[in-house]
N, C-alpha and C. Protein backbone atom coordinates (compact mmCIF):
# COMPACT_ATOMS: atom_id res chain seq x y z
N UNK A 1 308.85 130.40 -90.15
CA UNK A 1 309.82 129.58 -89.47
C UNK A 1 309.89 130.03 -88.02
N UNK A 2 309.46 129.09 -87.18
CA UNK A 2 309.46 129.56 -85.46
C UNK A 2 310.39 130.15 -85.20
N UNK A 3 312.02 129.96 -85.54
CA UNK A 3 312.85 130.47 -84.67
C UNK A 3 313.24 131.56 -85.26
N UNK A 4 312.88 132.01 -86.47
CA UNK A 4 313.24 133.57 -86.97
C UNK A 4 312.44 134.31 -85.64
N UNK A 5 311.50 133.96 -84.99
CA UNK A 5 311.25 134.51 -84.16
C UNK A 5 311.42 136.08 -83.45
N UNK A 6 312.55 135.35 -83.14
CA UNK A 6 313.67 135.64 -81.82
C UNK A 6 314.22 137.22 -83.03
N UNK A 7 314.47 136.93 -84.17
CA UNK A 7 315.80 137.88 -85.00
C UNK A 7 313.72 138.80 -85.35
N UNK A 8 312.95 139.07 -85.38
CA UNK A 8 311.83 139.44 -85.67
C UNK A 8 311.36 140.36 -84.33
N UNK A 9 311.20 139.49 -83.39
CA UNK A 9 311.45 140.24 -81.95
C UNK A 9 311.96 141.08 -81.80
N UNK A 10 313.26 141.35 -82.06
CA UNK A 10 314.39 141.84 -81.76
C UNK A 10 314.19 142.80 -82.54
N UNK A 11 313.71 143.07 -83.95
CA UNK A 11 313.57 144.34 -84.85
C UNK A 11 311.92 145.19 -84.13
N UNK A 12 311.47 144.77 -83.03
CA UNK A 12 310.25 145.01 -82.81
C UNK A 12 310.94 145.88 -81.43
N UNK A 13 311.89 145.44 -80.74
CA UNK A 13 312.43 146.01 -79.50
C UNK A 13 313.24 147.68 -79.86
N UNK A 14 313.55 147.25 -81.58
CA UNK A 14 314.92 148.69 -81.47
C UNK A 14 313.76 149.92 -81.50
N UNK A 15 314.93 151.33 -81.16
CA UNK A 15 314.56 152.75 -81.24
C UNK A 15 315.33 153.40 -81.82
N UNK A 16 314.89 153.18 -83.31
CA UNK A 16 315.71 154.37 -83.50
C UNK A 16 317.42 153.64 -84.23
N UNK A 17 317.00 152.51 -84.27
CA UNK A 17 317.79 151.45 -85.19
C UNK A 17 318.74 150.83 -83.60
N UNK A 18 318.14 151.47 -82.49
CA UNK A 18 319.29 151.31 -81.28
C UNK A 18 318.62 150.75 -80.44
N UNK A 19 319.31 149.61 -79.29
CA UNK A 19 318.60 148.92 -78.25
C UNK A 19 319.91 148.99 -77.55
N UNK A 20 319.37 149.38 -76.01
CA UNK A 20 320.39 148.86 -74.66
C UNK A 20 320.63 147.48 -74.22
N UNK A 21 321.48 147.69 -74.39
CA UNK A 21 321.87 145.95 -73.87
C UNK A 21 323.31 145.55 -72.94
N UNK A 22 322.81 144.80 -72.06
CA UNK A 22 323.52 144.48 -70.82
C UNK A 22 324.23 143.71 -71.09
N UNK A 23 325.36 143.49 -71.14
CA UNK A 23 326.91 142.74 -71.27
C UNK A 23 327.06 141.92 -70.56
N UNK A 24 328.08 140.57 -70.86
CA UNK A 24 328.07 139.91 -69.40
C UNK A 24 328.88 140.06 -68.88
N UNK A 25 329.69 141.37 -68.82
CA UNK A 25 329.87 142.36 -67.68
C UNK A 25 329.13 142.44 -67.03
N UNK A 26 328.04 142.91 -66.83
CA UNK A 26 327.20 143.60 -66.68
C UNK A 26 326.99 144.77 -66.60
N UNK A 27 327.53 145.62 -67.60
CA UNK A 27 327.64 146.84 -68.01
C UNK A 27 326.08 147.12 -68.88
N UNK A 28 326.12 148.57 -69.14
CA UNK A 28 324.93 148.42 -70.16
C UNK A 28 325.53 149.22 -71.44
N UNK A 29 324.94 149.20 -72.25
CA UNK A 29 325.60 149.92 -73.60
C UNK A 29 324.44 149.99 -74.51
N UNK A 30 324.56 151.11 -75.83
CA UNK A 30 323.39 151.29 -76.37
C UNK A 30 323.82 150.72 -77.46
N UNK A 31 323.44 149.88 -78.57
CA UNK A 31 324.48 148.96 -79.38
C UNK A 31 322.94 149.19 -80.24
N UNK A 32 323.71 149.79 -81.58
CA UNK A 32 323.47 150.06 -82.82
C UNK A 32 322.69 148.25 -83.93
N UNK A 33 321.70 148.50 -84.83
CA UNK A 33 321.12 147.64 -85.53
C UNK A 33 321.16 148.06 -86.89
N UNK A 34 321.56 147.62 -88.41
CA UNK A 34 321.09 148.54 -89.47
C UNK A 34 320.44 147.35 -90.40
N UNK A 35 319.34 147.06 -91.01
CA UNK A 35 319.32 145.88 -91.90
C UNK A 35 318.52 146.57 -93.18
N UNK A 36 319.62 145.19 -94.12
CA UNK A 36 319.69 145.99 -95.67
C UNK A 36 318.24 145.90 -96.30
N UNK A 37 318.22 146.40 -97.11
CA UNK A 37 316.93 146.03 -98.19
C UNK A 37 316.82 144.50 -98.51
N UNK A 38 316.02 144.29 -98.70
CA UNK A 38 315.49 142.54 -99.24
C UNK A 38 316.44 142.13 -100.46
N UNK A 39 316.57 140.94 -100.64
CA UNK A 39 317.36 140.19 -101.71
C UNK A 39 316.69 140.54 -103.09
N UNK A 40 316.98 140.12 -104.15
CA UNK A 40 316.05 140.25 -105.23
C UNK A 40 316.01 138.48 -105.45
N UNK A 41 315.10 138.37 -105.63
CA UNK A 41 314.84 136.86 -106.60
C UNK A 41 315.63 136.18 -107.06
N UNK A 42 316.28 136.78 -108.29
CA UNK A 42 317.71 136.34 -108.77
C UNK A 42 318.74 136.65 -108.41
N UNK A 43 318.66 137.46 -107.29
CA UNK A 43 319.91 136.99 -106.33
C UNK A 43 320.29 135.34 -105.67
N UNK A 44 319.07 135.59 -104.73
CA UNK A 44 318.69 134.35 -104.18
C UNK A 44 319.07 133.17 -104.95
N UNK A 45 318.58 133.66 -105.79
CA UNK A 45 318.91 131.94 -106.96
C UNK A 45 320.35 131.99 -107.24
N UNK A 46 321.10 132.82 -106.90
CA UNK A 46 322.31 132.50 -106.87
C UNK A 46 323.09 131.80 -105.95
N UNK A 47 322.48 131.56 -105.05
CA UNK A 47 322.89 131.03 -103.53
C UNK A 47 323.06 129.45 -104.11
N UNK A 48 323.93 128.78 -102.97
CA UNK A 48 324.07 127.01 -103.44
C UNK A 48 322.41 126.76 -103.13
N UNK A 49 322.69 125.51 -103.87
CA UNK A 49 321.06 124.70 -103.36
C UNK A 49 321.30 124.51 -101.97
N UNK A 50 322.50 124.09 -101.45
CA UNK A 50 322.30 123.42 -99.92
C UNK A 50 321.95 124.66 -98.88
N UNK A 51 321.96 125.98 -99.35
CA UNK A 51 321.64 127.15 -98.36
C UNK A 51 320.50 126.87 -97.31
N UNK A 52 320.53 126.98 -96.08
CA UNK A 52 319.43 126.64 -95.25
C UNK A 52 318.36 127.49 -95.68
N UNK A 53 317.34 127.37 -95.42
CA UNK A 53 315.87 127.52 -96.11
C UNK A 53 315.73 128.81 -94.64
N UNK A 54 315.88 128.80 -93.93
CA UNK A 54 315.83 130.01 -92.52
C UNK A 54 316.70 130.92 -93.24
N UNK A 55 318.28 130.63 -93.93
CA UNK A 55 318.85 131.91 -93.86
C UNK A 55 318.61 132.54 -95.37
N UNK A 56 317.56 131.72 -96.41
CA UNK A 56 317.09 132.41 -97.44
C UNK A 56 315.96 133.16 -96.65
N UNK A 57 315.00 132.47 -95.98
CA UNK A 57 314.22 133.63 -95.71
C UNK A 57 314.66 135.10 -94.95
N UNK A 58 315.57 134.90 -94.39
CA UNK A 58 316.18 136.00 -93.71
C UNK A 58 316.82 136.97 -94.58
N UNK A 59 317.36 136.59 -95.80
CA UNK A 59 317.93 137.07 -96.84
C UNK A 59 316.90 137.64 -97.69
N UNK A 60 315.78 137.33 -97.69
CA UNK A 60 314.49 137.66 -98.28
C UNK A 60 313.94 138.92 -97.41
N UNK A 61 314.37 138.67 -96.71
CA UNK A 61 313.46 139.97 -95.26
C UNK A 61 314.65 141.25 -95.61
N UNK A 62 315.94 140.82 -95.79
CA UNK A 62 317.35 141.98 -95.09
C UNK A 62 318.24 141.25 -96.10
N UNK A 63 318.56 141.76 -97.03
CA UNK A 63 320.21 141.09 -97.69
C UNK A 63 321.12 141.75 -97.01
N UNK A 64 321.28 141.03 -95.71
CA UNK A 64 322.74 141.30 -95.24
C UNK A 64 322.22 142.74 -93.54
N UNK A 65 322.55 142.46 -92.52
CA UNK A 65 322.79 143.02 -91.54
C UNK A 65 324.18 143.32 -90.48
N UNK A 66 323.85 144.70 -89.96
CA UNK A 66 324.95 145.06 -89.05
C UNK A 66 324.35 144.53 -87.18
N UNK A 67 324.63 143.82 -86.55
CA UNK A 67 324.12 143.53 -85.18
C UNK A 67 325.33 143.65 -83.76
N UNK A 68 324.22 144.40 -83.06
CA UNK A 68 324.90 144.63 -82.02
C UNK A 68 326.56 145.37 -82.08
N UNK A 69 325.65 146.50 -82.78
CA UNK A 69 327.40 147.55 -83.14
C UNK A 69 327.74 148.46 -82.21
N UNK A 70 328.94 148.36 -81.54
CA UNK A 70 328.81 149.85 -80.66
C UNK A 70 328.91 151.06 -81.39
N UNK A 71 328.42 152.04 -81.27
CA UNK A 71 328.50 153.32 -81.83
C UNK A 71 329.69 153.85 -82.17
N UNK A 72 330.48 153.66 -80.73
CA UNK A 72 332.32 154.35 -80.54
C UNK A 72 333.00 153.42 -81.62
N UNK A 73 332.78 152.09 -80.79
CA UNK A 73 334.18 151.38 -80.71
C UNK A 73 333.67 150.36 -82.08
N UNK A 74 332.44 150.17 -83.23
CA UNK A 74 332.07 149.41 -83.67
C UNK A 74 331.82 148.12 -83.29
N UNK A 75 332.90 147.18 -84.25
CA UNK A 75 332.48 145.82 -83.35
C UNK A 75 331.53 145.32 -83.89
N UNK A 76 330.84 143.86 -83.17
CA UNK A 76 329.48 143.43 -83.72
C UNK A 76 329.72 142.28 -84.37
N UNK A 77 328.68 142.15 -85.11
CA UNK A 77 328.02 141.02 -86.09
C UNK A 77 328.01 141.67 -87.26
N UNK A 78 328.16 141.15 -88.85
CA UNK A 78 328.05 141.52 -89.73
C UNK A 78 327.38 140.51 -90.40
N UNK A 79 326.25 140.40 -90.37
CA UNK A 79 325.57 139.06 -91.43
C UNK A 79 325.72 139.48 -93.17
N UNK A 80 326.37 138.84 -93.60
CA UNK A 80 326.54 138.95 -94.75
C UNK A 80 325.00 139.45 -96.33
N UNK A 81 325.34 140.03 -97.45
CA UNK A 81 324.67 140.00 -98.59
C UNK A 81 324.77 138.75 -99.00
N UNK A 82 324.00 138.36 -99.83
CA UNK A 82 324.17 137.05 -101.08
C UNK A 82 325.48 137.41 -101.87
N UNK A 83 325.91 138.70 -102.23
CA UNK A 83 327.04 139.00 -102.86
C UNK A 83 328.30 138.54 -102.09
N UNK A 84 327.96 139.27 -100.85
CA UNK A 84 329.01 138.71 -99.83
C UNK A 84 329.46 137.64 -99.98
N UNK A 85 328.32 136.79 -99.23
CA UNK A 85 328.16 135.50 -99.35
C UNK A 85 328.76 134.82 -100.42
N UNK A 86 328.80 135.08 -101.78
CA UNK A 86 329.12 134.33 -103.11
C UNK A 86 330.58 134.44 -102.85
N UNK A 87 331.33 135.91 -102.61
CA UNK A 87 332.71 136.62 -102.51
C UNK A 87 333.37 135.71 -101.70
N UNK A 88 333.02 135.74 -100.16
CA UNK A 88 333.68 135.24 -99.17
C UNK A 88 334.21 133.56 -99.69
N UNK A 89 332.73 132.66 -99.92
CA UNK A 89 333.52 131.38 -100.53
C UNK A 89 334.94 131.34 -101.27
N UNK A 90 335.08 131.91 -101.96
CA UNK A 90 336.20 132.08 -102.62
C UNK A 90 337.22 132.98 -101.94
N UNK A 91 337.23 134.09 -101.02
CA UNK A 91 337.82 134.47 -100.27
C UNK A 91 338.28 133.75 -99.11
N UNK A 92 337.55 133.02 -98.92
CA UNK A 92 337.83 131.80 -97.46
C UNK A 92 338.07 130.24 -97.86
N UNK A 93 338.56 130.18 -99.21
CA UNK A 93 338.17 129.04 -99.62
C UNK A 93 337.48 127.71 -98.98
N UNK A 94 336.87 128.16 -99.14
CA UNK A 94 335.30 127.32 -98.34
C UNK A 94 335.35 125.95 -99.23
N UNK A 95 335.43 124.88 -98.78
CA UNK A 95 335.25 123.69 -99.39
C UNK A 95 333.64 123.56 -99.68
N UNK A 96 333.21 122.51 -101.21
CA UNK A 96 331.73 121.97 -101.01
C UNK A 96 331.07 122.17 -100.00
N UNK A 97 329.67 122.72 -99.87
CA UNK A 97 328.52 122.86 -98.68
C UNK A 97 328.99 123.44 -97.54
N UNK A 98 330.00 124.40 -97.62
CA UNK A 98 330.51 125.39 -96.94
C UNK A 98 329.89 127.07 -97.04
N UNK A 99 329.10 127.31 -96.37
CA UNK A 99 328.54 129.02 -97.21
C UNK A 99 328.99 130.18 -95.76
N UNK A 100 329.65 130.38 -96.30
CA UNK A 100 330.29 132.44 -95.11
C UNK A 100 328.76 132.86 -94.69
N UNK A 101 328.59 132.85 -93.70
CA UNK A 101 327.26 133.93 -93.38
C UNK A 101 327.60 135.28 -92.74
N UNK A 102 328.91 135.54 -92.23
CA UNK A 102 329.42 136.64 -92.17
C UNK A 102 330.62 136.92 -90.65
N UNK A 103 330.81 137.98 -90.50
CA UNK A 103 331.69 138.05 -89.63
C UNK A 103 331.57 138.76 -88.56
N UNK A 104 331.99 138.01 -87.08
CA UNK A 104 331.99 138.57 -85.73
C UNK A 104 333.11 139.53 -84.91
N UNK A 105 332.74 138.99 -83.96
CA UNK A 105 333.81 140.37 -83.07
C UNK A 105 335.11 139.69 -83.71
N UNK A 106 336.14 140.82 -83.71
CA UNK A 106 337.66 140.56 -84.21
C UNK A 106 337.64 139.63 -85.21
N UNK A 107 337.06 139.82 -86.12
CA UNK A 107 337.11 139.23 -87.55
C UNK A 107 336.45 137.85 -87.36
N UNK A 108 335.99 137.02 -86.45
CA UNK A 108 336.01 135.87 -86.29
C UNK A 108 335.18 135.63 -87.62
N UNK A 109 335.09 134.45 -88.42
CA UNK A 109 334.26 133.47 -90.15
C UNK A 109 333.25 132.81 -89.01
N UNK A 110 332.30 133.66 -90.02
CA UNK A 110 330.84 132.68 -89.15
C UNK A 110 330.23 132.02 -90.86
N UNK A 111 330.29 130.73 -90.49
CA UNK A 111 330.23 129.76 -91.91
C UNK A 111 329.53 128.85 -91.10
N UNK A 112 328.10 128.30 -92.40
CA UNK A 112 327.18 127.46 -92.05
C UNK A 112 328.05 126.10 -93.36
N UNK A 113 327.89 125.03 -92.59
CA UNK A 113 328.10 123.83 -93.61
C UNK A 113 326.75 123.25 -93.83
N UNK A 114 326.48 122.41 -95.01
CA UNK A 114 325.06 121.61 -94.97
C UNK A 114 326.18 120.18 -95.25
N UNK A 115 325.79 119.03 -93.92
CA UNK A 115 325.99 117.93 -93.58
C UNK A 115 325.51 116.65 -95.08
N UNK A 116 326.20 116.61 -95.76
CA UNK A 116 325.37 115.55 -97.01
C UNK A 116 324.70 114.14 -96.07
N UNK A 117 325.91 113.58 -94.96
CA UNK A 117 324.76 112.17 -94.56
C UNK A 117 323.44 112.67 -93.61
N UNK A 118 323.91 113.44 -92.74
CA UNK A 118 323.01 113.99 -91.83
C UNK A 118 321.41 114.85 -92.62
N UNK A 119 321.86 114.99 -93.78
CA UNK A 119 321.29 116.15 -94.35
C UNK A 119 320.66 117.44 -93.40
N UNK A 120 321.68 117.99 -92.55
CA UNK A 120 321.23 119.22 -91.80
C UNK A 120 322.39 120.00 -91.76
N UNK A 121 322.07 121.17 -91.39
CA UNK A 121 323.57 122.14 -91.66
C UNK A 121 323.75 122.45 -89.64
N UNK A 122 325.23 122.56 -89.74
CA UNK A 122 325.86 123.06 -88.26
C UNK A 122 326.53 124.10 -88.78
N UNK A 123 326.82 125.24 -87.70
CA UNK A 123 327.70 126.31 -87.93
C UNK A 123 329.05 126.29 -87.35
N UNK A 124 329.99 127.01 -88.39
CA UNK A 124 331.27 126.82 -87.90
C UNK A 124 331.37 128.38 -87.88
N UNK A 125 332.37 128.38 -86.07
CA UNK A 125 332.78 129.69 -85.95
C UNK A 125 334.32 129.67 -85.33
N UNK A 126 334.75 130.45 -86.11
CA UNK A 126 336.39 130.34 -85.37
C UNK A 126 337.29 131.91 -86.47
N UNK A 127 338.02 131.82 -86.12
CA UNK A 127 339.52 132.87 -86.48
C UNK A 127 340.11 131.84 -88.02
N UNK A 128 339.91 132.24 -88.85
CA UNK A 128 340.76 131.80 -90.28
C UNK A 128 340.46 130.04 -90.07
N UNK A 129 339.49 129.63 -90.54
CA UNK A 129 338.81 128.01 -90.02
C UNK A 129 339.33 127.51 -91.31
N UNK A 130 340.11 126.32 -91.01
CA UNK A 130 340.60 125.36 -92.02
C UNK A 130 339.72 124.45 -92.50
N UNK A 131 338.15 124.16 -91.97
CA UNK A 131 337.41 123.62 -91.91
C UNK A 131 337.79 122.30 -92.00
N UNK A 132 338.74 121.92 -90.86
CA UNK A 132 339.11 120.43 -90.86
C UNK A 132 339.07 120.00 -89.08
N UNK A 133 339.39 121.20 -88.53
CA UNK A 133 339.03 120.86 -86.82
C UNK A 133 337.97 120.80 -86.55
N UNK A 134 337.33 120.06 -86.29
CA UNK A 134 336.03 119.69 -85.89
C UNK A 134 335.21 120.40 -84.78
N UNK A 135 336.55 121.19 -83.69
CA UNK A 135 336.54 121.98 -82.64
C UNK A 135 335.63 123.17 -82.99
N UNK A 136 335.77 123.53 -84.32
CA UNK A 136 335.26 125.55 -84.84
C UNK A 136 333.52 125.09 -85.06
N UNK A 137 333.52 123.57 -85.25
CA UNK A 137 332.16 122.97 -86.15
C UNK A 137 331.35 122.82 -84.31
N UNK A 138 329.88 123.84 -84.31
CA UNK A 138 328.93 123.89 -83.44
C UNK A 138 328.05 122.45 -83.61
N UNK A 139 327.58 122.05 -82.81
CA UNK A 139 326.52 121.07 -82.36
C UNK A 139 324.59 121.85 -83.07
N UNK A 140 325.25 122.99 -83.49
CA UNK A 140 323.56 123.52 -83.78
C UNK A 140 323.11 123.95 -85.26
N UNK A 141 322.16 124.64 -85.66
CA UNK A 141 321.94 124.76 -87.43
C UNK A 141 322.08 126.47 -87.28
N UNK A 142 322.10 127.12 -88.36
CA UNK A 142 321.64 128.34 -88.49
C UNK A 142 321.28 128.79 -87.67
N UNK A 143 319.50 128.42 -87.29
CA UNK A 143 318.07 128.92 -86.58
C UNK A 143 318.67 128.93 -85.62
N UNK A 144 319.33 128.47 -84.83
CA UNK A 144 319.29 127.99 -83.45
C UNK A 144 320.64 128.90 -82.81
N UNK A 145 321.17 128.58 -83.53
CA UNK A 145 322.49 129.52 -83.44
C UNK A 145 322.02 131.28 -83.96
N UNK A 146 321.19 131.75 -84.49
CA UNK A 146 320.73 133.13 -84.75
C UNK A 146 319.76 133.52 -83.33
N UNK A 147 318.86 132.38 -82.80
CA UNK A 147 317.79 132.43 -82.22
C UNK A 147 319.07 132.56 -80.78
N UNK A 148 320.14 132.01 -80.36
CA UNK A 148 320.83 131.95 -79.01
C UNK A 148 321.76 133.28 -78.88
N UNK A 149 322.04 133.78 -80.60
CA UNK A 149 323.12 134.74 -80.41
C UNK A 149 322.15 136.18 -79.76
N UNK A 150 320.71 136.06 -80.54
CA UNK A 150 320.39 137.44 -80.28
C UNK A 150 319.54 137.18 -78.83
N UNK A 151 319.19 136.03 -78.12
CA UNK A 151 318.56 135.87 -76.54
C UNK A 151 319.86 136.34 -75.96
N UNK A 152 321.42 135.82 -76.09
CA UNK A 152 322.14 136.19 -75.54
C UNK A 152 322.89 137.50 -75.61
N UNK A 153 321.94 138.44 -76.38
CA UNK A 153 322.75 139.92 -76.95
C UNK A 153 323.92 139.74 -77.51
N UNK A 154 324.27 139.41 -78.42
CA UNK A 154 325.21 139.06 -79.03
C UNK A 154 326.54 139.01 -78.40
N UNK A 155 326.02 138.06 -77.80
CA UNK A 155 328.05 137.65 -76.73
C UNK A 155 328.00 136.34 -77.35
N UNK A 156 329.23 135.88 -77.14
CA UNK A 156 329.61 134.32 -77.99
C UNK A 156 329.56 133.55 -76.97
N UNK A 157 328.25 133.24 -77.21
CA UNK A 157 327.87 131.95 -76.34
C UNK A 157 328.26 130.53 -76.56
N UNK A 158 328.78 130.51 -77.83
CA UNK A 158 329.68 129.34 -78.26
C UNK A 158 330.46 128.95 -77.43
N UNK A 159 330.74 130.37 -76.89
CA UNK A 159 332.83 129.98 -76.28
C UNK A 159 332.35 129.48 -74.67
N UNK A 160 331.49 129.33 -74.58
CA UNK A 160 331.05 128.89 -72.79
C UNK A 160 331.67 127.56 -72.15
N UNK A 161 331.25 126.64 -73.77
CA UNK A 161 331.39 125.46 -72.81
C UNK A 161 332.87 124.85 -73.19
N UNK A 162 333.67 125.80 -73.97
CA UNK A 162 334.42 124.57 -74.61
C UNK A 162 335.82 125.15 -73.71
């Protein structure tokens, strides 16, 4: 899948599980990477059918990653396990074709939906998402949204334009 790319790259850049990275501060900081062991098979098959086909393979590579952690202060990205993943639905009560992919700076729900007319999934990111404001729901899929978070070192590039 082309745009795993970018999250493939990025495991090719660390040292030492660690990469420097420039803020848009423009500060620099040495921000921590850890990714889990691979899914098992019948994990996977536990996932909904509508799961994007990018974030099974990613789940196939790493069940579940820590990104862009500060050492001190933590922080970061937490991409969820398939366990996770199963937990959180029901922890977030996630309506139909709703799946948790995990959680950002200050707790923010990073949740992929799969679209039934569109048949494509957009990501929703926001603070405790009712999944009824349309506002938390991104214009992009998974790929695209994994492929912008890690070009942009994990700053929320979401929050730019709105």
């Amino acid at each position: 899948m082309k745009k795993m790319k970018a999250f493939d790259t990025l495991k090719k850049r660390l040292s030492q599980g660690k990469l420097l990275v420039q803020r848009e501060d423009g500060y620099l900081e040495e921000e921590m990477f850890r990714f889990y062991v691979p899914a098992r098979n019948q994990d996977l098959e536990r996932l909904p059918s509508y799961t994007p086909a990018e974030l099974i393979l990613l789940l196939s590579k790493h069940n579940g990653a820590d990104l862009f952690e500060h050492p001190i202060n933590g922080g970061g990205t937490h991409l969820f396990s398939v366990n996770e993943m199963i937990e959180h639905i029901d922890l977030w009560e996630c309506p139909e074709y709703f799946i948790p992919i995990g959680t950002g700076m200050d707790g923010l729900w990073i949740v992929c939906q799969y679209d039934t007319e569109t048949k494509e999934n957009y990501m929703w990111i926001g603070d405790f998402l009712n999944f009824e404001d349309d506002f938390d729901r991104l214009p992009i899929d998974f790929s695209t949204w994994l492929e912008r978070f890690i070009i942009c070192q994990g700053c929320s590039f979401w929050e730019w334009d709105r």
